[in-house]
N, C-alpha and C. Protein backbone atom coordinates (compact mmCIF):
# COMPACT_ATOMS: atom_id res chain seq x y z
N UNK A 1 104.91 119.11 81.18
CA UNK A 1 103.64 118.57 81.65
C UNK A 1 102.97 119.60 82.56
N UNK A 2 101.76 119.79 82.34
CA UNK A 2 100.97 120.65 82.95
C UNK A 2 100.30 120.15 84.08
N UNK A 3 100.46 120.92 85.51
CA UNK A 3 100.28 120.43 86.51
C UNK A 3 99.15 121.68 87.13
N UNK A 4 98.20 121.15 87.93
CA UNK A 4 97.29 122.26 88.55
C UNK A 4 97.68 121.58 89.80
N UNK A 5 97.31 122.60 91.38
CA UNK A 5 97.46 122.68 92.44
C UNK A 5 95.95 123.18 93.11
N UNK A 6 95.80 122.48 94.32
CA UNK A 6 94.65 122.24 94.78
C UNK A 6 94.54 122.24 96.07
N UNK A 7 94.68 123.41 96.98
CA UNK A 7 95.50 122.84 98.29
C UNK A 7 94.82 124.83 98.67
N UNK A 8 94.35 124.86 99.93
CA UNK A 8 93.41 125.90 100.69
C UNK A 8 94.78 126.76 101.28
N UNK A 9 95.97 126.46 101.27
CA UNK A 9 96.84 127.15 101.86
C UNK A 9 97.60 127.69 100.93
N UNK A 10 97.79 129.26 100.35
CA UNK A 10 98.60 129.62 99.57
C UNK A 10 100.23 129.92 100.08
N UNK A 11 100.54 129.34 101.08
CA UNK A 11 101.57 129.28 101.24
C UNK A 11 102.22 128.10 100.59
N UNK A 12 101.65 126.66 100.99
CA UNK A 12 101.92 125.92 100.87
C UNK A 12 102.58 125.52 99.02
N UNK A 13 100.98 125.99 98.44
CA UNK A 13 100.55 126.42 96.74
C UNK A 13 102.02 126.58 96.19
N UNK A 14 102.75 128.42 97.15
CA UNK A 14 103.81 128.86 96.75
C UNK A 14 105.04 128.33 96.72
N UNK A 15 105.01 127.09 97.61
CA UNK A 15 106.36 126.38 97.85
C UNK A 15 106.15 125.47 96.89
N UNK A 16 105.19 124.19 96.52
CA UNK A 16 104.73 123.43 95.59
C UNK A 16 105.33 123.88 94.53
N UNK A 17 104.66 125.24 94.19
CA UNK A 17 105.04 125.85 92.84
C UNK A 17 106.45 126.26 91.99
N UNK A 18 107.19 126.48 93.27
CA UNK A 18 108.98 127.16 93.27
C UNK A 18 109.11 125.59 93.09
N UNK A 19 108.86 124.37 93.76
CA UNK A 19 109.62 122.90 93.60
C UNK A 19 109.32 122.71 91.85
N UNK A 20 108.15 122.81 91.70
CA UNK A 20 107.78 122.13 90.64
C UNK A 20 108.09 123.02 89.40
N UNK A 21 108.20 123.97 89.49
CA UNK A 21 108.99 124.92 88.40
C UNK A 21 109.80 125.09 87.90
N UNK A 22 111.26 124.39 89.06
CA UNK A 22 112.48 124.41 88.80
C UNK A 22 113.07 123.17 87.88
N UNK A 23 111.61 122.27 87.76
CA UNK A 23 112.16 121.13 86.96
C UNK A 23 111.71 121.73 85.70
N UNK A 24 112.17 120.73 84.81
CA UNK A 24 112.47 122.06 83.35
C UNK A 24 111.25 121.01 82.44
N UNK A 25 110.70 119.73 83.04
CA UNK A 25 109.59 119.18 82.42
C UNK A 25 108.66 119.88 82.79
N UNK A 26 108.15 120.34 84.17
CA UNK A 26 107.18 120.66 84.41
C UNK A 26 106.64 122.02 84.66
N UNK A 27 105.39 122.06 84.68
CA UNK A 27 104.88 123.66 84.77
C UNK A 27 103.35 123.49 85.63
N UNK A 28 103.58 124.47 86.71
CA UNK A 28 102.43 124.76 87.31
C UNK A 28 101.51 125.69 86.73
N UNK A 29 100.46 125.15 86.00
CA UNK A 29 99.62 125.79 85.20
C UNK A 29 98.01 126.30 85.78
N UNK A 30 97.65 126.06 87.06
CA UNK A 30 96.98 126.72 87.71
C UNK A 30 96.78 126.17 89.14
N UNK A 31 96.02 126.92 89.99
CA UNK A 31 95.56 127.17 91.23
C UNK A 31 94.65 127.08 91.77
N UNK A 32 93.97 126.38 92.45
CA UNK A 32 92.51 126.48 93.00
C UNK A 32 92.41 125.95 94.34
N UNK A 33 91.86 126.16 95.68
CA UNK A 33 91.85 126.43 96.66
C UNK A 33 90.37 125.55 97.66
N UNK A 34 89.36 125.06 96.61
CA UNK A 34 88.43 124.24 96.80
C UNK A 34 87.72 123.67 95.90
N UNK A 35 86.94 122.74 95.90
CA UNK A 35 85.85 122.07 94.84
C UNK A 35 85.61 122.87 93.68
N UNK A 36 85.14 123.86 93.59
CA UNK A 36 84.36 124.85 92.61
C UNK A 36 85.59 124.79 91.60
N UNK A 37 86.51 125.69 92.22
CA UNK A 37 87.44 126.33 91.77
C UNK A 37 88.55 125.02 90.76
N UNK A 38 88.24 123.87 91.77
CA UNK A 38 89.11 123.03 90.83
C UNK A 38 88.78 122.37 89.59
N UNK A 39 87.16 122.57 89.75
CA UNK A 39 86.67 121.64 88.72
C UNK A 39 86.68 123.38 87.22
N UNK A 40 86.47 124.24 87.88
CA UNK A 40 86.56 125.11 87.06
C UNK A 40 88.21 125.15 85.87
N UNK A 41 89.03 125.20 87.23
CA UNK A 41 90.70 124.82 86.86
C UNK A 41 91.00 123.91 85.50
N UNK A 42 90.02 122.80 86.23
CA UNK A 42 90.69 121.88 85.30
C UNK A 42 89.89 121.56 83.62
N UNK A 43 89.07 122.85 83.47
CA UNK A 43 88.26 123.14 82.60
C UNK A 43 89.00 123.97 81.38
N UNK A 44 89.61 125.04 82.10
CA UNK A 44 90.19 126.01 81.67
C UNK A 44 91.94 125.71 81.29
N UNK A 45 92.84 124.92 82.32
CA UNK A 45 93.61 124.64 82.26
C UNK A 45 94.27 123.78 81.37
N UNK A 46 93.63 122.36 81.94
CA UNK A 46 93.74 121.51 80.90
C UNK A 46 94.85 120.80 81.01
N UNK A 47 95.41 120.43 82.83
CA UNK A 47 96.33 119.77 83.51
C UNK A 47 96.45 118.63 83.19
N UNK A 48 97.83 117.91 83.46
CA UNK A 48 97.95 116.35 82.84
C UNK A 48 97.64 115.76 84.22
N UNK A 49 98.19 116.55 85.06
CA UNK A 49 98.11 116.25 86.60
C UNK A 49 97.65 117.10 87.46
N UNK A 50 96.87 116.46 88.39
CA UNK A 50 96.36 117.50 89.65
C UNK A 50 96.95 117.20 90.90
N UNK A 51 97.55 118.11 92.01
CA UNK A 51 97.78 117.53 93.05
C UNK A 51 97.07 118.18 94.14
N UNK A 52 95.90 116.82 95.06
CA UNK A 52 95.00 117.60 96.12
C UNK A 52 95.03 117.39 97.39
N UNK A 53 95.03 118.51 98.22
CA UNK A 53 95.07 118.39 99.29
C UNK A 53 93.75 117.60 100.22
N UNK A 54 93.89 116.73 101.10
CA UNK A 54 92.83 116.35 101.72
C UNK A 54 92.04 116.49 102.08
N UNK A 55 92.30 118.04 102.80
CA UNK A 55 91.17 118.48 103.45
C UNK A 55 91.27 119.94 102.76
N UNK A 56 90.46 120.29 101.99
CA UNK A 56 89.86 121.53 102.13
C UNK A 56 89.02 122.72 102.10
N UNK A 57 89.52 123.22 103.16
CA UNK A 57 87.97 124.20 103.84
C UNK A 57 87.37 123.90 104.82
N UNK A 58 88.11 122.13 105.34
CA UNK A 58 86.85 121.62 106.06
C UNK A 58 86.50 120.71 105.45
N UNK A 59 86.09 120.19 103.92
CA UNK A 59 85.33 119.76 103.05
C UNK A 59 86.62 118.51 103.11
N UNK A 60 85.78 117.37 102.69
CA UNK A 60 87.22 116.26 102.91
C UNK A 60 87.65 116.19 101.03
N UNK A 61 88.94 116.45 100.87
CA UNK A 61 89.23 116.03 99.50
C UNK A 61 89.24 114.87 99.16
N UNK A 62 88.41 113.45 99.32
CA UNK A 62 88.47 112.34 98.68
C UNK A 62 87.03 112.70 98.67
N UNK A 63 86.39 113.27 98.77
CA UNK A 63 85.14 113.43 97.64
C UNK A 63 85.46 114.13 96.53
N UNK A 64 86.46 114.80 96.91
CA UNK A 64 86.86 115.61 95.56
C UNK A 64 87.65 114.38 94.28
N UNK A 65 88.32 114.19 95.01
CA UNK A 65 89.21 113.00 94.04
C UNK A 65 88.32 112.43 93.26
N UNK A 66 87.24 111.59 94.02
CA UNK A 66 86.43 110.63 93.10
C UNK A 66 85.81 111.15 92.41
N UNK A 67 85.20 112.57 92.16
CA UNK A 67 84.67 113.60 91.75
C UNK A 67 84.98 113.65 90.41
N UNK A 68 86.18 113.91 90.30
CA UNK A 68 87.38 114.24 89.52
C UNK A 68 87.52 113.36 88.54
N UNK A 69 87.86 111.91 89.32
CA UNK A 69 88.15 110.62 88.98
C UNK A 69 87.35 109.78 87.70
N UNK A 70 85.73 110.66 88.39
CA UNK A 70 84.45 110.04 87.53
C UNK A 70 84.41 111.00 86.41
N UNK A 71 84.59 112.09 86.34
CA UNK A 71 84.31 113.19 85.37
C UNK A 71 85.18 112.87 84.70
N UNK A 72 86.86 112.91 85.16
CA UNK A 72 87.95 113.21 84.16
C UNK A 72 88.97 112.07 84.27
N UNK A 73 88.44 110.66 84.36
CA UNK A 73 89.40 109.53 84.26
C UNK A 73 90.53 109.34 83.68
N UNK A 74 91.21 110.40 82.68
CA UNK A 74 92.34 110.53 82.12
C UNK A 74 93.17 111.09 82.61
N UNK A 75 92.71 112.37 84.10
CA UNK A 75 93.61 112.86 84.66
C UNK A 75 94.35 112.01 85.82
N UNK A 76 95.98 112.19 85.95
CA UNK A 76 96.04 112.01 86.69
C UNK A 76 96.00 112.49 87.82
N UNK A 77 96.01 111.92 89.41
CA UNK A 77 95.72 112.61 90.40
C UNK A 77 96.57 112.17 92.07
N UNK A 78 97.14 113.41 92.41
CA UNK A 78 98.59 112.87 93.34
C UNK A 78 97.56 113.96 94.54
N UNK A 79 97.84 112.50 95.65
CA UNK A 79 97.25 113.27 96.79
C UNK A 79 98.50 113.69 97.91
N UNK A 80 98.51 114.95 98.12
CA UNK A 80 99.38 115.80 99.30
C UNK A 80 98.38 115.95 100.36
N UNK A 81 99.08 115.16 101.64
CA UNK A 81 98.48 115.82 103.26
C UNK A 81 99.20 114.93 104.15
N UNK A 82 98.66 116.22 105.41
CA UNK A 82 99.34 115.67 106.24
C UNK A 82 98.68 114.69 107.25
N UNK A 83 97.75 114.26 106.72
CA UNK A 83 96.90 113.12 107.42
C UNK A 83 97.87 112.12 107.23
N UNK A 84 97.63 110.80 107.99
CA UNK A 84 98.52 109.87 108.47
C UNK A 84 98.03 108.82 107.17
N UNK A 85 98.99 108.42 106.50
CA UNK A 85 99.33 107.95 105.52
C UNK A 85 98.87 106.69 105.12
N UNK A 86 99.06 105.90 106.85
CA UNK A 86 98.79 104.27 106.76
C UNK A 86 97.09 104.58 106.62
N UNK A 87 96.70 105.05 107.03
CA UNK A 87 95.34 105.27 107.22
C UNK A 87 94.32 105.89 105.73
N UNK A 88 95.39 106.47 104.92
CA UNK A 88 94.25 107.41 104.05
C UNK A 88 94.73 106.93 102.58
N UNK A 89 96.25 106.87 102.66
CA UNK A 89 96.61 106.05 101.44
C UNK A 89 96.14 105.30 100.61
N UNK A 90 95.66 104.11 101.17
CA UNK A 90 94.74 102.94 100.46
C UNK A 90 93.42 103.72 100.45
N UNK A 91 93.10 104.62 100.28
CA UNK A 91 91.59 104.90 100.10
C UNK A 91 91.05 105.80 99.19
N UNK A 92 92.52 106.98 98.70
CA UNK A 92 92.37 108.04 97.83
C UNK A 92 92.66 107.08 96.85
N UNK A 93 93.69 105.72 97.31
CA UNK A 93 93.92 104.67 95.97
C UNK A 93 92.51 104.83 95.12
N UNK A 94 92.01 103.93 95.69
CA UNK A 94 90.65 103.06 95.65
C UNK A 94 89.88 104.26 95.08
N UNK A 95 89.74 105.33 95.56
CA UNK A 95 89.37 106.68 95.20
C UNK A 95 89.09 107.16 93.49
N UNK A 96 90.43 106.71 93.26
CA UNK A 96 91.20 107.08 92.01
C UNK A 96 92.17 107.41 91.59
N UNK A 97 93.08 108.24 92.73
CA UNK A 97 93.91 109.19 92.81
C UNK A 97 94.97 107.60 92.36
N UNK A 98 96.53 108.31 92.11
CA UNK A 98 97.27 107.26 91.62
C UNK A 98 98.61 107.57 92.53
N UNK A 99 98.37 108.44 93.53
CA UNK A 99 99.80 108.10 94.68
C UNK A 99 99.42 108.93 95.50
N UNK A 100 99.83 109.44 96.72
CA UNK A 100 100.00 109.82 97.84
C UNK A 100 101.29 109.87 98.32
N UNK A 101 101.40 111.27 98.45
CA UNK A 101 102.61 111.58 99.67
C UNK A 101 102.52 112.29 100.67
N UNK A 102 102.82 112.51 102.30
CA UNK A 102 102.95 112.75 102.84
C UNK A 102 103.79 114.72 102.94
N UNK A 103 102.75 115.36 103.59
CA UNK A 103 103.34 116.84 103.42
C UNK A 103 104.68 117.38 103.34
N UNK A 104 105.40 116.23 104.22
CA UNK A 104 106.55 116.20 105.18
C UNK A 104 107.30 115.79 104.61
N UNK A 105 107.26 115.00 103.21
CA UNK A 105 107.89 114.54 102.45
C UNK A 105 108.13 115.10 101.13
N UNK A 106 107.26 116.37 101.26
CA UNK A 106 106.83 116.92 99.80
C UNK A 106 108.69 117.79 99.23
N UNK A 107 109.02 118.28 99.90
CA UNK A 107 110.15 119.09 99.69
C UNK A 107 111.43 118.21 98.96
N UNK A 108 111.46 116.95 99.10
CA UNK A 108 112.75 116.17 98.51
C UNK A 108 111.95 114.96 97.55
N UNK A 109 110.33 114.25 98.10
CA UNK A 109 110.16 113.67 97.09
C UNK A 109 109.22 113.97 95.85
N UNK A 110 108.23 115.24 96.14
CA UNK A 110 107.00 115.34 95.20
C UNK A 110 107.75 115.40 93.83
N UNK A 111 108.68 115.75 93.56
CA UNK A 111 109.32 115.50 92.02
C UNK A 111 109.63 114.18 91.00
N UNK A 112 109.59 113.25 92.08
CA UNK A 112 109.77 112.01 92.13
C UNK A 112 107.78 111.21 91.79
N UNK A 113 107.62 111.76 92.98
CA UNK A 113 106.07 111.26 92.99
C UNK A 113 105.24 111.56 91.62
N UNK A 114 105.35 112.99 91.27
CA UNK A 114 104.84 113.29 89.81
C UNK A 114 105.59 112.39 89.10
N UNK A 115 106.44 112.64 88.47
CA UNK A 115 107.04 111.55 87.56
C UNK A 115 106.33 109.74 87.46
N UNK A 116 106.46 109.61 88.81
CA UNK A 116 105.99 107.96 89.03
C UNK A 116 104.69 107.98 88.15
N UNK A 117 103.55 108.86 88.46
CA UNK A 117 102.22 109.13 88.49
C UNK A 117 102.20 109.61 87.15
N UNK A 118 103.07 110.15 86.41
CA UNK A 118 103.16 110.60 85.34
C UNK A 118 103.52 109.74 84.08
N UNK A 119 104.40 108.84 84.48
CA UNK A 119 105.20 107.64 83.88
C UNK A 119 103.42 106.26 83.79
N UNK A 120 102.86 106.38 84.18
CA UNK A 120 101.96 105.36 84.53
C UNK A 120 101.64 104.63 85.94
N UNK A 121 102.16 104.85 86.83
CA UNK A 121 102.60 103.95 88.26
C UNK A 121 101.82 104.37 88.94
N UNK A 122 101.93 104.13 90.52
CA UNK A 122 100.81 104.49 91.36
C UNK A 122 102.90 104.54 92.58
N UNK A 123 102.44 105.70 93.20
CA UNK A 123 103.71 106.29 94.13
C UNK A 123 102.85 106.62 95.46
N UNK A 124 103.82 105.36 96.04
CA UNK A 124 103.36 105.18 97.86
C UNK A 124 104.64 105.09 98.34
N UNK A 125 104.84 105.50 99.92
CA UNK A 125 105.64 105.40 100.69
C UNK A 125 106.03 104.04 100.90
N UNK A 126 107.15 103.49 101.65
CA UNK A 126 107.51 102.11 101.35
C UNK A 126 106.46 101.61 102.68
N UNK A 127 106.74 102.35 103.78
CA UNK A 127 105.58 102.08 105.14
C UNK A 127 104.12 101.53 104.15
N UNK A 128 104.02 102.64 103.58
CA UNK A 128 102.39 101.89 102.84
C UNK A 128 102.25 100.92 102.10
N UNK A 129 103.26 100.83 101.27
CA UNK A 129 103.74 99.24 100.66
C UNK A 129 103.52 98.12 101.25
N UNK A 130 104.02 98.29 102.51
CA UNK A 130 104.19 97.18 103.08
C UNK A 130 102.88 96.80 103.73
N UNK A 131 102.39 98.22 104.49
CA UNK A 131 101.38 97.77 105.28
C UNK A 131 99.84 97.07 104.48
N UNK A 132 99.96 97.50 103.38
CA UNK A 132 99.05 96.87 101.89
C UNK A 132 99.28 95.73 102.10
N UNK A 133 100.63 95.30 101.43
CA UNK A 133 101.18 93.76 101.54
C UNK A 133 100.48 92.71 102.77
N UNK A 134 100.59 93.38 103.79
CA UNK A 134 100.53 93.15 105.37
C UNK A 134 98.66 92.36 105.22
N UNK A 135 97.82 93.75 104.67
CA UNK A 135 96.88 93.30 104.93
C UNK A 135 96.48 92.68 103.95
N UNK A 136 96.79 92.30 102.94
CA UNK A 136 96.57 91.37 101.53
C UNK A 136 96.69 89.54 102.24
N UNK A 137 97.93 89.89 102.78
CA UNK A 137 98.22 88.88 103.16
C UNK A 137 97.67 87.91 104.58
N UNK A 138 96.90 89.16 105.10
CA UNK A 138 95.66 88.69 106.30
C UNK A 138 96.38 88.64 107.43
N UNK A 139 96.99 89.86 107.78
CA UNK A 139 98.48 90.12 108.98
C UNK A 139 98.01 90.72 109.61
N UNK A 140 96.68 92.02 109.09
CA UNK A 140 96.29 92.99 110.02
C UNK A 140 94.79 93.00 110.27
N UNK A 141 94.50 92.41 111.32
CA UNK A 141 93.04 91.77 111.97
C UNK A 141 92.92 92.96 113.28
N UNK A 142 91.51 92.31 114.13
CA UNK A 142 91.27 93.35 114.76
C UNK A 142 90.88 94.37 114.87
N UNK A 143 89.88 95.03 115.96
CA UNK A 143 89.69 96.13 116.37
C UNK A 143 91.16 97.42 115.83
N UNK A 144 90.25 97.91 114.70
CA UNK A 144 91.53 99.14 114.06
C UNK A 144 90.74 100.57 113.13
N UNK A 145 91.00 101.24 113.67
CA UNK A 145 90.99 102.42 112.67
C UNK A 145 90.85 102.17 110.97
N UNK A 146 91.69 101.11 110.64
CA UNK A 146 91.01 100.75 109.28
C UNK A 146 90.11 100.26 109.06
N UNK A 147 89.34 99.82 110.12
CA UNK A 147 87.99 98.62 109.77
C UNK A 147 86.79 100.23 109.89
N UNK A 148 87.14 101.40 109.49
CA UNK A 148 86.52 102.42 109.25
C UNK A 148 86.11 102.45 107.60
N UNK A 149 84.92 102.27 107.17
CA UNK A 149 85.04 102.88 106.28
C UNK A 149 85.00 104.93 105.52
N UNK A 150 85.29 104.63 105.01
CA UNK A 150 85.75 106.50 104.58
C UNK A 150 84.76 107.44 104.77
N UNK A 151 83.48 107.35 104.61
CA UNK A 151 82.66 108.24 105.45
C UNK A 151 82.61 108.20 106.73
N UNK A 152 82.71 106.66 107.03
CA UNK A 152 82.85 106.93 108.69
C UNK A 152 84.26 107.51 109.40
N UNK A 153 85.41 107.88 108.18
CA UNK A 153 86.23 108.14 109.12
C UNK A 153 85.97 110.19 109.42
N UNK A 154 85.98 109.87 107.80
CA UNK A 154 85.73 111.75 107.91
C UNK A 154 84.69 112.03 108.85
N UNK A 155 83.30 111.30 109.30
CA UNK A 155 82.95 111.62 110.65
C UNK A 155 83.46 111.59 111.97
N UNK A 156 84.37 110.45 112.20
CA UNK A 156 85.62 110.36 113.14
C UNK A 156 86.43 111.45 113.64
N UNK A 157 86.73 112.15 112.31
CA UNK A 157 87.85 112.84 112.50
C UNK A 157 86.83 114.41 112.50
N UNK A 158 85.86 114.76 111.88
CA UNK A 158 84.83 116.62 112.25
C UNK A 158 84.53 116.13 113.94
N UNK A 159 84.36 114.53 114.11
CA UNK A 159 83.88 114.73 115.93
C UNK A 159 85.40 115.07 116.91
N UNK A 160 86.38 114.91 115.98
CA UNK A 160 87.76 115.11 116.67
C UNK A 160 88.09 116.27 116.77
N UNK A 161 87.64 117.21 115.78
CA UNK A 161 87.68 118.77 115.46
C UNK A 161 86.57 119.49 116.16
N UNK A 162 86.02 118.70 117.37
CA UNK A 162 84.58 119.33 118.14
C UNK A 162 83.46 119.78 117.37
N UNK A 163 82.88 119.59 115.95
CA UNK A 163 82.04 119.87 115.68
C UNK A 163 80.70 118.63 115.97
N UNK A 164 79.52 119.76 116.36
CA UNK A 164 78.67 118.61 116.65
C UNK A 164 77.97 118.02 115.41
N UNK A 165 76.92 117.16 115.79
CA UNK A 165 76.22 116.18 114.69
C UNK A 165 75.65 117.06 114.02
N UNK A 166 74.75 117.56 114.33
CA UNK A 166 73.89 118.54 112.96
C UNK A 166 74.98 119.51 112.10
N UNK A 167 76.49 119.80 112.94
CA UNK A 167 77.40 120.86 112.11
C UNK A 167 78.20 119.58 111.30
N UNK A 168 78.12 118.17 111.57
CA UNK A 168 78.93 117.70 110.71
C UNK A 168 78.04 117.28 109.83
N UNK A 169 76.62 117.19 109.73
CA UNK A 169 75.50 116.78 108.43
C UNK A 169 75.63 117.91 107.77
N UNK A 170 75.73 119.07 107.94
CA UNK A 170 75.81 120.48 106.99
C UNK A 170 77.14 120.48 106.75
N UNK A 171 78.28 119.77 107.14
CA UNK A 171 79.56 119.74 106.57
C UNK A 171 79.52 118.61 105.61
N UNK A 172 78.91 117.85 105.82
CA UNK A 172 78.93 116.72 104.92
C UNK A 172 77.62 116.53 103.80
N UNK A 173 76.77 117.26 103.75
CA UNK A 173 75.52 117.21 103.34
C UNK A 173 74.73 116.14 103.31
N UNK A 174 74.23 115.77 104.82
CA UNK A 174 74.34 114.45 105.44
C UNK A 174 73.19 114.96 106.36
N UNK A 175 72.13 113.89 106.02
CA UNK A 175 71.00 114.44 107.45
C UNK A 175 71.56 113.78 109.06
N UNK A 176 70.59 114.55 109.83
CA UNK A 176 71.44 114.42 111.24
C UNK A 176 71.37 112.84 111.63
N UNK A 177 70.39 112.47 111.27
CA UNK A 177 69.75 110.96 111.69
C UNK A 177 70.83 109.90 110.10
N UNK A 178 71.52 110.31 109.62
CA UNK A 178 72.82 109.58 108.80
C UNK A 178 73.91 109.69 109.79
N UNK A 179 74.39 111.20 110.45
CA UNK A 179 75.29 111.23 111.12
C UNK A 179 75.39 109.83 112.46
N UNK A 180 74.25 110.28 113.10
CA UNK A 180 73.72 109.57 114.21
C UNK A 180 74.50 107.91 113.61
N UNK A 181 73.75 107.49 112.65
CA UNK A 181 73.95 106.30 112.45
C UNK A 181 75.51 105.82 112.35
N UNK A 182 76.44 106.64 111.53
CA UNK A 182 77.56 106.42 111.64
C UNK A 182 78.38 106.72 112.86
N UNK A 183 77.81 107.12 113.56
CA UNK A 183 78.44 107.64 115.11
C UNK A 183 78.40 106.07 115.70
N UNK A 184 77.11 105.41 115.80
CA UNK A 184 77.13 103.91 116.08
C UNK A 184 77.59 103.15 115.74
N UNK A 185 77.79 103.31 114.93
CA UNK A 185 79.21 102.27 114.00
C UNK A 185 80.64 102.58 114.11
N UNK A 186 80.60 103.73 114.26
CA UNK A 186 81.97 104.16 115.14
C UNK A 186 82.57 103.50 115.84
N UNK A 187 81.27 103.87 117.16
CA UNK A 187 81.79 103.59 117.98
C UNK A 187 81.97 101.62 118.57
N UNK A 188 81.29 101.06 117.55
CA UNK A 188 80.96 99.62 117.35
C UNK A 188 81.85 98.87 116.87
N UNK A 189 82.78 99.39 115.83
CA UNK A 189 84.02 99.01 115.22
C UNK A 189 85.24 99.34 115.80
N UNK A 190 85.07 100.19 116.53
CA UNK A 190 86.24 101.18 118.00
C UNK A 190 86.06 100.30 118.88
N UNK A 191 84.70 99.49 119.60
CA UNK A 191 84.86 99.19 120.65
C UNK A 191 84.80 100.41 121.89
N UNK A 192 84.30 101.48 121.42
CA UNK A 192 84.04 103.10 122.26
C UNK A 192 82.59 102.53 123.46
N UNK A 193 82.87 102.61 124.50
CA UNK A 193 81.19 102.56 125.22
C UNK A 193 80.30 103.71 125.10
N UNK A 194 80.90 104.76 124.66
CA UNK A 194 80.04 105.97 124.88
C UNK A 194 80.27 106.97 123.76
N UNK A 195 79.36 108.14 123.78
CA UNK A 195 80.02 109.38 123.27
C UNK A 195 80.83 110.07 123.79
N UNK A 196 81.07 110.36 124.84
CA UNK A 196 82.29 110.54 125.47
C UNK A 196 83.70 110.27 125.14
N UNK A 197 83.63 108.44 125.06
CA UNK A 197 85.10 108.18 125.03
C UNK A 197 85.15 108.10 123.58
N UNK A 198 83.86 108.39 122.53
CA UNK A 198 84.15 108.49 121.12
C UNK A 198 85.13 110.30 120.78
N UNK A 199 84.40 111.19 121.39
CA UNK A 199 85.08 112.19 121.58
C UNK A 199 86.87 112.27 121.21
N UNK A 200 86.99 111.57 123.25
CA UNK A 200 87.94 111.80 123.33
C UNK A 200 88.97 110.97 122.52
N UNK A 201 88.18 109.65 122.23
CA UNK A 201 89.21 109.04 121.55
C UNK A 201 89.67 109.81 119.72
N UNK A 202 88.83 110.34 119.45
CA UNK A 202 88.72 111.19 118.05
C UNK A 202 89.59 112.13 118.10
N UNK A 203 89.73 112.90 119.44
CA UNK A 203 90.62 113.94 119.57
C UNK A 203 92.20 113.64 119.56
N UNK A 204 92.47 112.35 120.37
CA UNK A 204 93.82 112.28 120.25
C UNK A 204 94.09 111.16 119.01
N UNK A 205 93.63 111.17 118.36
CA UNK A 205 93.28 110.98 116.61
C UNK A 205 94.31 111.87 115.82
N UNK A 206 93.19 112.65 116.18
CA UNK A 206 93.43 114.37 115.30
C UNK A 206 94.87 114.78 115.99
N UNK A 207 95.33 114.55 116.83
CA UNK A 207 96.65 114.67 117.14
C UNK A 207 97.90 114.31 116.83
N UNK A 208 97.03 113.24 116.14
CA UNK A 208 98.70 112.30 116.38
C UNK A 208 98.75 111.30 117.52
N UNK A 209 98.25 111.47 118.10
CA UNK A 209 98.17 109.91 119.69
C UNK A 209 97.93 109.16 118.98
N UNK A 210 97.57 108.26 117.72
CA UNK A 210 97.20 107.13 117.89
C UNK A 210 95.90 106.64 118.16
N UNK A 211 95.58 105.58 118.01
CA UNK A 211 94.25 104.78 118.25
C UNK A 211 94.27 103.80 119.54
């Protein structure tokens, strides 16, 4: 099975590639590093599977996914990052993509994860399993980071990375007075009083602190 790779770090690419090589089904059949390049990839290539990284360049990869998703609905599509899982999982779902794993996990399970994704299935962590279950079942209420929707988070998270409003409308191709608006809703669904504590609360986001 022919697999393309999609991920801004050629280090990362190179380790992916040694895992996924050594299985004797699969073959890493190309490389691409952002948008352009992948849609070019998967032109030329002619992958059964793509696996994309979240973020890259800057550029958020679940625009890419759905991208992908709408053009080439037959491919499948396995999302790698190290964004926090409970949070992004259910959304590359919804996206299109058909599993998600965690970076940190890539070394013992992505062999596993292709297969799932390959077999027909959709491959989530059991944490995400559950926490799905959780909110299906009307467990997880409240002021939360999930009551974000996905443009508003990728604005969440460029104000966590200090870029200002007009640098995140030219990151997003988003006029400034769109940004603006989702900044209010931000901070409205956060419960934030200010830009300030939207900031800071964005920053220890992007960390790892938590919400």
């Amino acid at each position: 099975m022919r697999i393309l790779l999609v991920d801004d770090h050629p280090v990362v690419r190179e380790g992916l590639t040694e895992m996924i090589n050594r299985h004797a089904g699969f073959r890493v059949c190309g490389e691409a590093e952002d948008r352009a390049q992948a849609l070019a990839a998967i032109e030329t290539c002619k992958p059964d599977l793509a696996i994309i990284d979240l973020a890259l360049n800057g550029q958020p990869g679940i625009e890419l996914v759905k991208d992908i998703h709408t053009r080439y609905p037959e491919l499948h599509l396995l999302v790698l990052s190290m964004h926090d899982e409970q949070v992004h999982a259910e959304r590359v779902i919804r996206a299109g993509a058909c599993g998600y794993i965690a970076k940190q996990e890539a070394a013992t399970k992505i062999v596993s994860a292709i297969q799932r994704v390959l077999d027909g299935g959709i491959y989530l962590s059991d944490r995400v399993t559950e926490r799905i279950t959780a909110k299906l079942a009307g467990r997880l209420q409240g002021t939360s980071i999930y009551n974000l929707a996905d443009r508003e988070l990728q604005v969440f998270e460029l104000i966590g990375e200090g870029f200002s409003t007009p640098q995140i409308a030219e990151q997003l191709h988003l006029g400034t007075g769109t940004v603006e608006t989702y900044r209010a809703r931000i901070k409205e669904k956060l419960l934030l009083k200010d830009a300030q504590e939207l900031l800071q609360t964005a920053i220890h986001w992007n960390r790892g602190q938590g919400f």
